[in-house]
PDB file of N, CA and C in Angstrom:
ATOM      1  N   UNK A   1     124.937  95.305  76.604  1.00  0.00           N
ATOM      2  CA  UNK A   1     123.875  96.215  76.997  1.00  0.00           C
ATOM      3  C   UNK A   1     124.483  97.421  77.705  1.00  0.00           C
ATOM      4  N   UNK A   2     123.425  98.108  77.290  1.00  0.00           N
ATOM      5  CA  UNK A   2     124.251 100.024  78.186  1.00  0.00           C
ATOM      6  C   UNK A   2     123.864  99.583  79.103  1.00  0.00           C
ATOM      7  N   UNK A   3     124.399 100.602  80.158  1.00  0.00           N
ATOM      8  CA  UNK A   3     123.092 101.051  81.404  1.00  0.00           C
ATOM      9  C   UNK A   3     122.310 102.201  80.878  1.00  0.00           C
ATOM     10  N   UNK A   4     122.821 103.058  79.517  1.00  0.00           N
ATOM     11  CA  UNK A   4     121.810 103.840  79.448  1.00  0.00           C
ATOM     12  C   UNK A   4     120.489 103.343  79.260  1.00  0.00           C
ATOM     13  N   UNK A   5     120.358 102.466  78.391  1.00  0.00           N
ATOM     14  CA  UNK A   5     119.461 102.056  77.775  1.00  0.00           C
ATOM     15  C   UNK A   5     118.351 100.976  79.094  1.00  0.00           C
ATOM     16  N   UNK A   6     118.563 101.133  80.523  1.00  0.00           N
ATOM     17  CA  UNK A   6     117.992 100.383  80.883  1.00  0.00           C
ATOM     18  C   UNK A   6     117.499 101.387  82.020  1.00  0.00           C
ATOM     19  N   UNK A   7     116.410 101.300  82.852  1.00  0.00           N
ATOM     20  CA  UNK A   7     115.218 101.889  83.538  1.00  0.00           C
ATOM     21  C   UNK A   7     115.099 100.755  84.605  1.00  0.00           C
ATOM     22  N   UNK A   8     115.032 100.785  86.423  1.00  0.00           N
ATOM     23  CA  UNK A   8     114.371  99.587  86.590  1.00  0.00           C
ATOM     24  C   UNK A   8     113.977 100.509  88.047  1.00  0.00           C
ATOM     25  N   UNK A   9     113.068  99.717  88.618  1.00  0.00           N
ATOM     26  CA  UNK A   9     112.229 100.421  89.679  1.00  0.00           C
ATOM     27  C   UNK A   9     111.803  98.892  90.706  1.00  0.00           C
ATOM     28  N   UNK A  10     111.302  99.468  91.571  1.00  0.00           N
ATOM     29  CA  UNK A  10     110.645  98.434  92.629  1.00  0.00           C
ATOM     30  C   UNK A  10     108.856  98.236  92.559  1.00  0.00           C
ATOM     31  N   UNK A  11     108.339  97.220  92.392  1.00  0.00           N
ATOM     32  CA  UNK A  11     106.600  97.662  92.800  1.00  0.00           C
ATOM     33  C   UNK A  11     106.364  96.529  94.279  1.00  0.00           C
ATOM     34  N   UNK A  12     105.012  96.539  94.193  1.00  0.00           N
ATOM     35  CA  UNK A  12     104.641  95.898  95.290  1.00  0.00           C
ATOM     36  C   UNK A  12     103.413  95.462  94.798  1.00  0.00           C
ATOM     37  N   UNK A  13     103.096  94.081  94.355  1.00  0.00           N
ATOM     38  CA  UNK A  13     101.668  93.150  93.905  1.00  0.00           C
ATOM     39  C   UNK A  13     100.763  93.649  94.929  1.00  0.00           C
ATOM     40  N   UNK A  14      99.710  93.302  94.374  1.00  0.00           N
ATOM     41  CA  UNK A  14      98.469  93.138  95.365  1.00  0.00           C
ATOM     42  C   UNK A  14      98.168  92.247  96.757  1.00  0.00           C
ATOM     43  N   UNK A  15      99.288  91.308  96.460  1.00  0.00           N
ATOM     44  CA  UNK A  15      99.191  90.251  97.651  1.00  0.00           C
ATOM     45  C   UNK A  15     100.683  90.491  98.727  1.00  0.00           C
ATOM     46  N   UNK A  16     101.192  92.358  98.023  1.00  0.00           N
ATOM     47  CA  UNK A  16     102.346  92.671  99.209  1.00  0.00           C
ATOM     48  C   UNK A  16     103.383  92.294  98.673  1.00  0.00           C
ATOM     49  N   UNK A  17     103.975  90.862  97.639  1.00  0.00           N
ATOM     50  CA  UNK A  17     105.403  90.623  97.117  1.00  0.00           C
ATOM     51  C   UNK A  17     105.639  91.547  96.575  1.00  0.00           C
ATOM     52  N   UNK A  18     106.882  91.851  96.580  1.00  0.00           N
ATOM     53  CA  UNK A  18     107.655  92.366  95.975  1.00  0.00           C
ATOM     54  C   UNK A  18     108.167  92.324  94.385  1.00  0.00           C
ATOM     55  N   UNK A  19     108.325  93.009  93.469  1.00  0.00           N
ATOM     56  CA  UNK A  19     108.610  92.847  92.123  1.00  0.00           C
ATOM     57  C   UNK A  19     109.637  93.786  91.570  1.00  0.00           C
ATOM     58  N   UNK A  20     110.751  93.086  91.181  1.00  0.00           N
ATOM     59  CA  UNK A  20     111.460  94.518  90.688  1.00  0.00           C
ATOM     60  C   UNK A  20     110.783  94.228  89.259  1.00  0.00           C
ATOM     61  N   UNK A  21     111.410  95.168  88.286  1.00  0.00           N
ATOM     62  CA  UNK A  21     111.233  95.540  87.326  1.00  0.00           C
ATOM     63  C   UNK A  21     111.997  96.458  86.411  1.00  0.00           C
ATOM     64  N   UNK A  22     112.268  95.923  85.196  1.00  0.00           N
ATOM     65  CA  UNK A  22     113.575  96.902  84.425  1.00  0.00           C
ATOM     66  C   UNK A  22     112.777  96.565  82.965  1.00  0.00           C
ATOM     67  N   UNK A  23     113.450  97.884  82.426  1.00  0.00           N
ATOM     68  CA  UNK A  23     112.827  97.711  80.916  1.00  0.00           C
ATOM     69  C   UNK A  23     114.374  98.089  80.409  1.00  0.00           C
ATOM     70  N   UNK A  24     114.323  97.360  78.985  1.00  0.00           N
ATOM     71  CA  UNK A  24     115.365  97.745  78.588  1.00  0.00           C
ATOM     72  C   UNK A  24     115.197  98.445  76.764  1.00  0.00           C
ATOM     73  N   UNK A  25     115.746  99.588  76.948  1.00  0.00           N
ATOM     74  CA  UNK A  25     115.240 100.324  75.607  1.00  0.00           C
ATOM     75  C   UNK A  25     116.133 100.044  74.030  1.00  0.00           C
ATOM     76  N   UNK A  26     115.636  99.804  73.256  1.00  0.00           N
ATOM     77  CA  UNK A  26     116.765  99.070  72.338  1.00  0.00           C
ATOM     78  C   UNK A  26     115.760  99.311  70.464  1.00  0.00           C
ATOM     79  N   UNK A  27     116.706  99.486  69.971  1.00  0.00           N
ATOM     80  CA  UNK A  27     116.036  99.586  68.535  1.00  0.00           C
ATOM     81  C   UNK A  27     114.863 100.368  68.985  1.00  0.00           C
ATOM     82  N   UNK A  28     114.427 101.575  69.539  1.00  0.00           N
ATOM     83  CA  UNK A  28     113.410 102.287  69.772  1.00  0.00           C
ATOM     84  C   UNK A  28     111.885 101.394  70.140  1.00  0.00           C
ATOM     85  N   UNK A  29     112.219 100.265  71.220  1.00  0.00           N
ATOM     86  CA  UNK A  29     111.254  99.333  71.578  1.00  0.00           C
ATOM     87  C   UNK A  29     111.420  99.609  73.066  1.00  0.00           C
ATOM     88  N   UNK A  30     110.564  99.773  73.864  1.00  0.00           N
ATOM     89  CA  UNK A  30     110.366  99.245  75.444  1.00  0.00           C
ATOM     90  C   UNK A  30     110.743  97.557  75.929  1.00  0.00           C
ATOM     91  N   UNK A  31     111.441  96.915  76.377  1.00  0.00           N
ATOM     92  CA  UNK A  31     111.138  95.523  76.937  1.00  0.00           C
ATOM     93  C   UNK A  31     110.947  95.797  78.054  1.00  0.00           C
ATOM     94  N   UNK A  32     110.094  95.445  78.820  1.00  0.00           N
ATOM     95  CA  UNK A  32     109.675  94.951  80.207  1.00  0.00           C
ATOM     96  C   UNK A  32     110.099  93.379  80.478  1.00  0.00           C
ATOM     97  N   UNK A  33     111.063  93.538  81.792  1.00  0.00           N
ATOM     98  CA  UNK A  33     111.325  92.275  82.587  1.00  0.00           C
ATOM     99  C   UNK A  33     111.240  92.613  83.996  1.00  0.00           C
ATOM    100  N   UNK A  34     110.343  91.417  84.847  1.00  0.00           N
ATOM    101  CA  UNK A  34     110.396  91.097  86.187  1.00  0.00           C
ATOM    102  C   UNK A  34     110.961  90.086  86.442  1.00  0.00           C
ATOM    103  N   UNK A  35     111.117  90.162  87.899  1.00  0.00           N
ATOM    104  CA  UNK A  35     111.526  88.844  88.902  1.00  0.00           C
ATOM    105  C   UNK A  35     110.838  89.526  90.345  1.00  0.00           C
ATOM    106  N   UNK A  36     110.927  88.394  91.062  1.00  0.00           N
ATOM    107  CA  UNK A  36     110.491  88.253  92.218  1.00  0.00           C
ATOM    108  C   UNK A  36     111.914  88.705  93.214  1.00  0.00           C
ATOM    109  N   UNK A  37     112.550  87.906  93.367  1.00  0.00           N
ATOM    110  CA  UNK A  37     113.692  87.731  94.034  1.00  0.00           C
ATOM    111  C   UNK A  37     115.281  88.047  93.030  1.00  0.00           C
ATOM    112  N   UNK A  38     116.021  88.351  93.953  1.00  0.00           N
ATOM    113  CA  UNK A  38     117.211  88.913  93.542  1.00  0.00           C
ATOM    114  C   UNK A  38     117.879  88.300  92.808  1.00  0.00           C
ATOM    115  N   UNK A  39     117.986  86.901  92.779  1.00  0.00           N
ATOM    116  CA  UNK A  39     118.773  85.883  92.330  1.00  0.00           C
ATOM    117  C   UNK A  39     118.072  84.849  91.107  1.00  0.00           C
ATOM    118  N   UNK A  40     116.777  85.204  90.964  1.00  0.00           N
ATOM    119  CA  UNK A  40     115.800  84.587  89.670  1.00  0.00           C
ATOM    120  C   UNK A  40     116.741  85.110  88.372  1.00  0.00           C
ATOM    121  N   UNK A  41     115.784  84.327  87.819  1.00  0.00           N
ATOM    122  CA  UNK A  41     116.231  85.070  85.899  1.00  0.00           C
ATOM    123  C   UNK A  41     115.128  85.955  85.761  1.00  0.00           C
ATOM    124  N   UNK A  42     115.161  86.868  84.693  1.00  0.00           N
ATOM    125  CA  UNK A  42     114.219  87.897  84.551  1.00  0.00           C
ATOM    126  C   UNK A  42     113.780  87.420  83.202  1.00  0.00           C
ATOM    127  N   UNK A  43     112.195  87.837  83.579  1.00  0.00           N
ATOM    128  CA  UNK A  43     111.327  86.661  82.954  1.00  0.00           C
ATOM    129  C   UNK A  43     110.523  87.903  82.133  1.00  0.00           C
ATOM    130  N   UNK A  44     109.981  88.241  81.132  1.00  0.00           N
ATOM    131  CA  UNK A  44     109.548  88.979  79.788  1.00  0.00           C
ATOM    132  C   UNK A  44     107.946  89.305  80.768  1.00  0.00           C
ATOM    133  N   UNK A  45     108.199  90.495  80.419  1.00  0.00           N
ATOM    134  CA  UNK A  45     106.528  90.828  80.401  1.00  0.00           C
ATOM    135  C   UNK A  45     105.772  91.320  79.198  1.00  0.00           C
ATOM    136  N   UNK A  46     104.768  90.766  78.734  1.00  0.00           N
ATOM    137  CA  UNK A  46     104.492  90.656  77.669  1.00  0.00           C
ATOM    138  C   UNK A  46     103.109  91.895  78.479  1.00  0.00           C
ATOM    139  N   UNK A  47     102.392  92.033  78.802  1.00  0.00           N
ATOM    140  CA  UNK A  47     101.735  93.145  78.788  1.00  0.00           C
ATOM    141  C   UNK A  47     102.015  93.712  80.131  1.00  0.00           C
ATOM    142  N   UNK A  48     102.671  94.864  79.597  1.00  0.00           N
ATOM    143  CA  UNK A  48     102.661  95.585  81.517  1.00  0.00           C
ATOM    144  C   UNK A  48     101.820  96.265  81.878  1.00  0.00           C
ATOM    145  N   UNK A  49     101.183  96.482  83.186  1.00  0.00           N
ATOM    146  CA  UNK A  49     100.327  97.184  83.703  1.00  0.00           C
ATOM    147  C   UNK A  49     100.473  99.087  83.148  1.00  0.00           C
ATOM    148  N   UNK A  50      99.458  99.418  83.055  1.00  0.00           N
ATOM    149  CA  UNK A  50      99.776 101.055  83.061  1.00  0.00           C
ATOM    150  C   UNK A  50     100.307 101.788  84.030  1.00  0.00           C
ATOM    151  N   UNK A  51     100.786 101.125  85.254  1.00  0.00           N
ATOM    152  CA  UNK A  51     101.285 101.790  86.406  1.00  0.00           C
ATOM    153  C   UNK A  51     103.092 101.778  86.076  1.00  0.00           C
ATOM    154  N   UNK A  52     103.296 100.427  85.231  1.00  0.00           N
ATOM    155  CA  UNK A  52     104.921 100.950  84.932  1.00  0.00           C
ATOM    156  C   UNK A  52     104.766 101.372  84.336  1.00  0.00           C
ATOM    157  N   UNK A  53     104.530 101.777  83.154  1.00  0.00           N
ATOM    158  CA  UNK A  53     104.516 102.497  81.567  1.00  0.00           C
ATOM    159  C   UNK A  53     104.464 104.021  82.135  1.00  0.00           C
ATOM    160  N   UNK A  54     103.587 104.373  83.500  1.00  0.00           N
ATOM    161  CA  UNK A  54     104.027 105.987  84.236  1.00  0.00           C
ATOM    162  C   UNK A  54     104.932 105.940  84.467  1.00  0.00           C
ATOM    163  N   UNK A  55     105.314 104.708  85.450  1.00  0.00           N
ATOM    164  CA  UNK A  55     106.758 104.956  86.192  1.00  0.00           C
ATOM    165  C   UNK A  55     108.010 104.931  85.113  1.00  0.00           C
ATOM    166  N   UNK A  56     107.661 104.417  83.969  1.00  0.00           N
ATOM    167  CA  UNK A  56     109.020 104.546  82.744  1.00  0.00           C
ATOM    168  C   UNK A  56     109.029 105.890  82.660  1.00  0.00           C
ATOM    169  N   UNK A  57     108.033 106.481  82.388  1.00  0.00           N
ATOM    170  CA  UNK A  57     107.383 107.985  81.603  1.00  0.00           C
ATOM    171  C   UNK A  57     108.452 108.459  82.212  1.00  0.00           C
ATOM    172  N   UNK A  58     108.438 108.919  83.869  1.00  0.00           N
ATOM    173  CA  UNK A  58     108.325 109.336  84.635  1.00  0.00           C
ATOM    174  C   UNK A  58     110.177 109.246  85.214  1.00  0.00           C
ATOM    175  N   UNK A  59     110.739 107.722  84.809  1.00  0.00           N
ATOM    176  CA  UNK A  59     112.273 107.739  84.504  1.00  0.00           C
ATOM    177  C   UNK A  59     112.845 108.715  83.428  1.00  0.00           C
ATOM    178  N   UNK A  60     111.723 108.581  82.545  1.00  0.00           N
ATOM    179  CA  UNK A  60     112.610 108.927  81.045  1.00  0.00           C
ATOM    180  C   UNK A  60     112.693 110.254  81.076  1.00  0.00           C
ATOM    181  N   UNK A  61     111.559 111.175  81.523  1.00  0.00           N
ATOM    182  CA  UNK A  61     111.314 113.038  81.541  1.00  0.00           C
ATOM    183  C   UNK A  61     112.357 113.224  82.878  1.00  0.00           C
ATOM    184  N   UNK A  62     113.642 111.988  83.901  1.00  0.00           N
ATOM    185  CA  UNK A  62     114.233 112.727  84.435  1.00  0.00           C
ATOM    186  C   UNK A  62     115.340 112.447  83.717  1.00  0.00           C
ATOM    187  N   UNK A  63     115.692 111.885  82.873  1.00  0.00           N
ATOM    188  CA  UNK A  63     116.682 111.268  82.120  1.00  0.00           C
ATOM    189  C   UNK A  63     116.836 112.169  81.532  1.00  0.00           C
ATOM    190  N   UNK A  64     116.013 112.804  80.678  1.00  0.00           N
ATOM    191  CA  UNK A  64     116.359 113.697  79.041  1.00  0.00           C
ATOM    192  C   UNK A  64     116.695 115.337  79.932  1.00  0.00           C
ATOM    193  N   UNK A  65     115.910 115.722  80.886  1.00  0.00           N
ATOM    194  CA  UNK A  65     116.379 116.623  81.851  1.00  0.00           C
ATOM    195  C   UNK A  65     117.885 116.717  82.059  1.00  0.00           C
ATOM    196  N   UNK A  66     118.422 115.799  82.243  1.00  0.00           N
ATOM    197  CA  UNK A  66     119.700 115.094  82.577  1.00  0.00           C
ATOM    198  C   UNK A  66     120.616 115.215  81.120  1.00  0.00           C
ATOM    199  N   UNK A  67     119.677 115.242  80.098  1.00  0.00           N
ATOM    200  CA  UNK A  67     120.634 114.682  79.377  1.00  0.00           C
ATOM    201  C   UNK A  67     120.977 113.521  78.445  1.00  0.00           C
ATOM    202  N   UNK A  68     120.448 112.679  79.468  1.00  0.00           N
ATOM    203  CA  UNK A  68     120.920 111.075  79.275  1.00  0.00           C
ATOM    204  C   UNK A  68     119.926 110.688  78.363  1.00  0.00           C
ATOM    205  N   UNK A  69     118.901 110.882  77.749  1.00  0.00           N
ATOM    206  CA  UNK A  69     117.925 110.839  76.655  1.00  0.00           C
ATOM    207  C   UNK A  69     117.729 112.029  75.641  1.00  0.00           C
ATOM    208  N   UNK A  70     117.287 111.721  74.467  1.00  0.00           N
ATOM    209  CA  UNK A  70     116.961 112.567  73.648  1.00  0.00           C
ATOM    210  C   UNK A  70     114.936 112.826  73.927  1.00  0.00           C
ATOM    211  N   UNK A  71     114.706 114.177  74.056  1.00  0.00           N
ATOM    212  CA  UNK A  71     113.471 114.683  74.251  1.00  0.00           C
ATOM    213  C   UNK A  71     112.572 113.422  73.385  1.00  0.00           C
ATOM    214  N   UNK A  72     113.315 112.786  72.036  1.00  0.00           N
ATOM    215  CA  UNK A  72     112.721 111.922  71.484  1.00  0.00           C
ATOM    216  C   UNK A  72     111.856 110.922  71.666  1.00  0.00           C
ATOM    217  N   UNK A  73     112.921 110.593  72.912  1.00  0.00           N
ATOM    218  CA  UNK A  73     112.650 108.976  73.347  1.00  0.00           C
ATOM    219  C   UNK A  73     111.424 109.417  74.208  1.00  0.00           C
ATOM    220  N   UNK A  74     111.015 110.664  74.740  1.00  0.00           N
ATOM    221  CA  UNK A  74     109.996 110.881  75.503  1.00  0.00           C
ATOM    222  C   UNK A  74     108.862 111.186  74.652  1.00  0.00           C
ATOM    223  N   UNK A  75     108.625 111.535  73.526  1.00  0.00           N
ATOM    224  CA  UNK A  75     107.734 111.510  72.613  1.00  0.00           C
ATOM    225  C   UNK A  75     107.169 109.925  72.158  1.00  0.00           C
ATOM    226  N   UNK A  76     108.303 109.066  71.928  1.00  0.00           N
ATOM    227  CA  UNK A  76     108.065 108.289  71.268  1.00  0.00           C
ATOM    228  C   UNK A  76     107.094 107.178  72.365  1.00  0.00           C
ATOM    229  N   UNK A  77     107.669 107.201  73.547  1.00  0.00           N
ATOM    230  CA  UNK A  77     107.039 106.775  74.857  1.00  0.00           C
ATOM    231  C   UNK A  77     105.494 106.982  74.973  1.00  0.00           C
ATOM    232  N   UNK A  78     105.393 108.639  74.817  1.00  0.00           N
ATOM    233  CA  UNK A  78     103.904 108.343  75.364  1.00  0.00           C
ATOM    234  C   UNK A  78     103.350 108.356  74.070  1.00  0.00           C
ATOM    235  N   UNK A  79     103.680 108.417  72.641  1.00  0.00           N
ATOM    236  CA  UNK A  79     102.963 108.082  71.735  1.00  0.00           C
ATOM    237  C   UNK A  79     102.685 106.253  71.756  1.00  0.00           C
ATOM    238  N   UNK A  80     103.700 105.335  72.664  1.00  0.00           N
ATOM    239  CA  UNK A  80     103.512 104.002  72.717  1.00  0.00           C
ATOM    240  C   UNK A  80     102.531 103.821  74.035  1.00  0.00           C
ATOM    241  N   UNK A  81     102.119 104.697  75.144  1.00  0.00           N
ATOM    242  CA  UNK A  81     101.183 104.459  76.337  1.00  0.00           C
ATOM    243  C   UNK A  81     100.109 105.064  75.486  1.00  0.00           C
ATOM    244  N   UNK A  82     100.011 105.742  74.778  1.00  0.00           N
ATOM    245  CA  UNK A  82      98.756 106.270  73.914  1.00  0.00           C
ATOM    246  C   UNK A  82      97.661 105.244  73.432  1.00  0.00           C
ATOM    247  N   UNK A  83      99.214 104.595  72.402  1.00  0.00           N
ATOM    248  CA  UNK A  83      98.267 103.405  71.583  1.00  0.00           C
ATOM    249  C   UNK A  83      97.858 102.108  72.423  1.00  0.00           C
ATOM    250  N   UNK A  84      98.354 102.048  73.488  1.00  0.00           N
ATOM    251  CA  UNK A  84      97.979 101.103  74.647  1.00  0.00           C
ATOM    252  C   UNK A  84      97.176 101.375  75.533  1.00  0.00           C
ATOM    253  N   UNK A  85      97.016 102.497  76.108  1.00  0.00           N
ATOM    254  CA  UNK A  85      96.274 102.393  76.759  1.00  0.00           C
ATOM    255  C   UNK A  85      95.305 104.152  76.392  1.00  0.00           C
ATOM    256  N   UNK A  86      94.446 104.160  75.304  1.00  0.00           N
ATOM    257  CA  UNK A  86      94.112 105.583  74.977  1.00  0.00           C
ATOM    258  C   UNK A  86      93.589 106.775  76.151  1.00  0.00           C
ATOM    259  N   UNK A  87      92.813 105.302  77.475  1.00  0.00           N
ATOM    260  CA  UNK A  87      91.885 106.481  78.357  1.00  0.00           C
ATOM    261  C   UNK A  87      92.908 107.065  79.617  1.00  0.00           C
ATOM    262  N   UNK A  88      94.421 106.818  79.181  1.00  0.00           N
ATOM    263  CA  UNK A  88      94.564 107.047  79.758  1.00  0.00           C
ATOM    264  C   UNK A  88      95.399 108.683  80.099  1.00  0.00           C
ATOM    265  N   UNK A  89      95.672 109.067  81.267  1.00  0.00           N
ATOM    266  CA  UNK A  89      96.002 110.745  81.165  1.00  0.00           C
ATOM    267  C   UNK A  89      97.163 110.629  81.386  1.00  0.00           C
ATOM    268  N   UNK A  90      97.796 111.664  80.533  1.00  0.00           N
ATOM    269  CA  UNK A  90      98.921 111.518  80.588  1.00  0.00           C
ATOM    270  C   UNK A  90      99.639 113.743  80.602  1.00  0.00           C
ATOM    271  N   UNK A  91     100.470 113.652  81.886  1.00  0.00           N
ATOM    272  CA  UNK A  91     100.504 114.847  82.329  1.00  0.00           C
ATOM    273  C   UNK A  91     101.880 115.269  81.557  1.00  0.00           C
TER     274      UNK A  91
END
């Protein structure tokens, strides 16, 4: 695995735990994986909230800025938060 190809951020549940979170980009697919704790295995998220799918957005438009992505991968992104989630706005 690159590190290009991987994105990961911190959230915070509703009940205050903690969650990291990494997606890893591959064959032009998103994977989403969490864990709780530092030392777990990272466990598949099969539907992620629309709050990471911003915060990817939101990795990837500083990435291609950078460089480190093709403008592509940012097209192809919110054409995939589109078909998931349509009502949602996307800046």
């Amino acid at each position: 695995m690159s590190k290009k190809a991987e994105i990961g951020w911190e959230r915070r549940l509703e009940d205050g735990t903690r969650l990291e979170v990494y997606v890893h980009h591959t064959g032009g697919r998103f994977r989403f994986y969490a864990r709780a704790k530092r030392f777990e295995e990272w466990q598949p998220l099969a539907e992620p909230p629309l709050a990471d799918w911003l915060e990817l957005l939101d990795a990837v438009r500083r990435r291609v800025q950078r460089r480190k992505l093709m403008p592509d991968d940012e097209k192809r992104l919110r054409a995939s938060i589109r078909e998931r989630f349509p009502e949602a706005e996307l800046r």
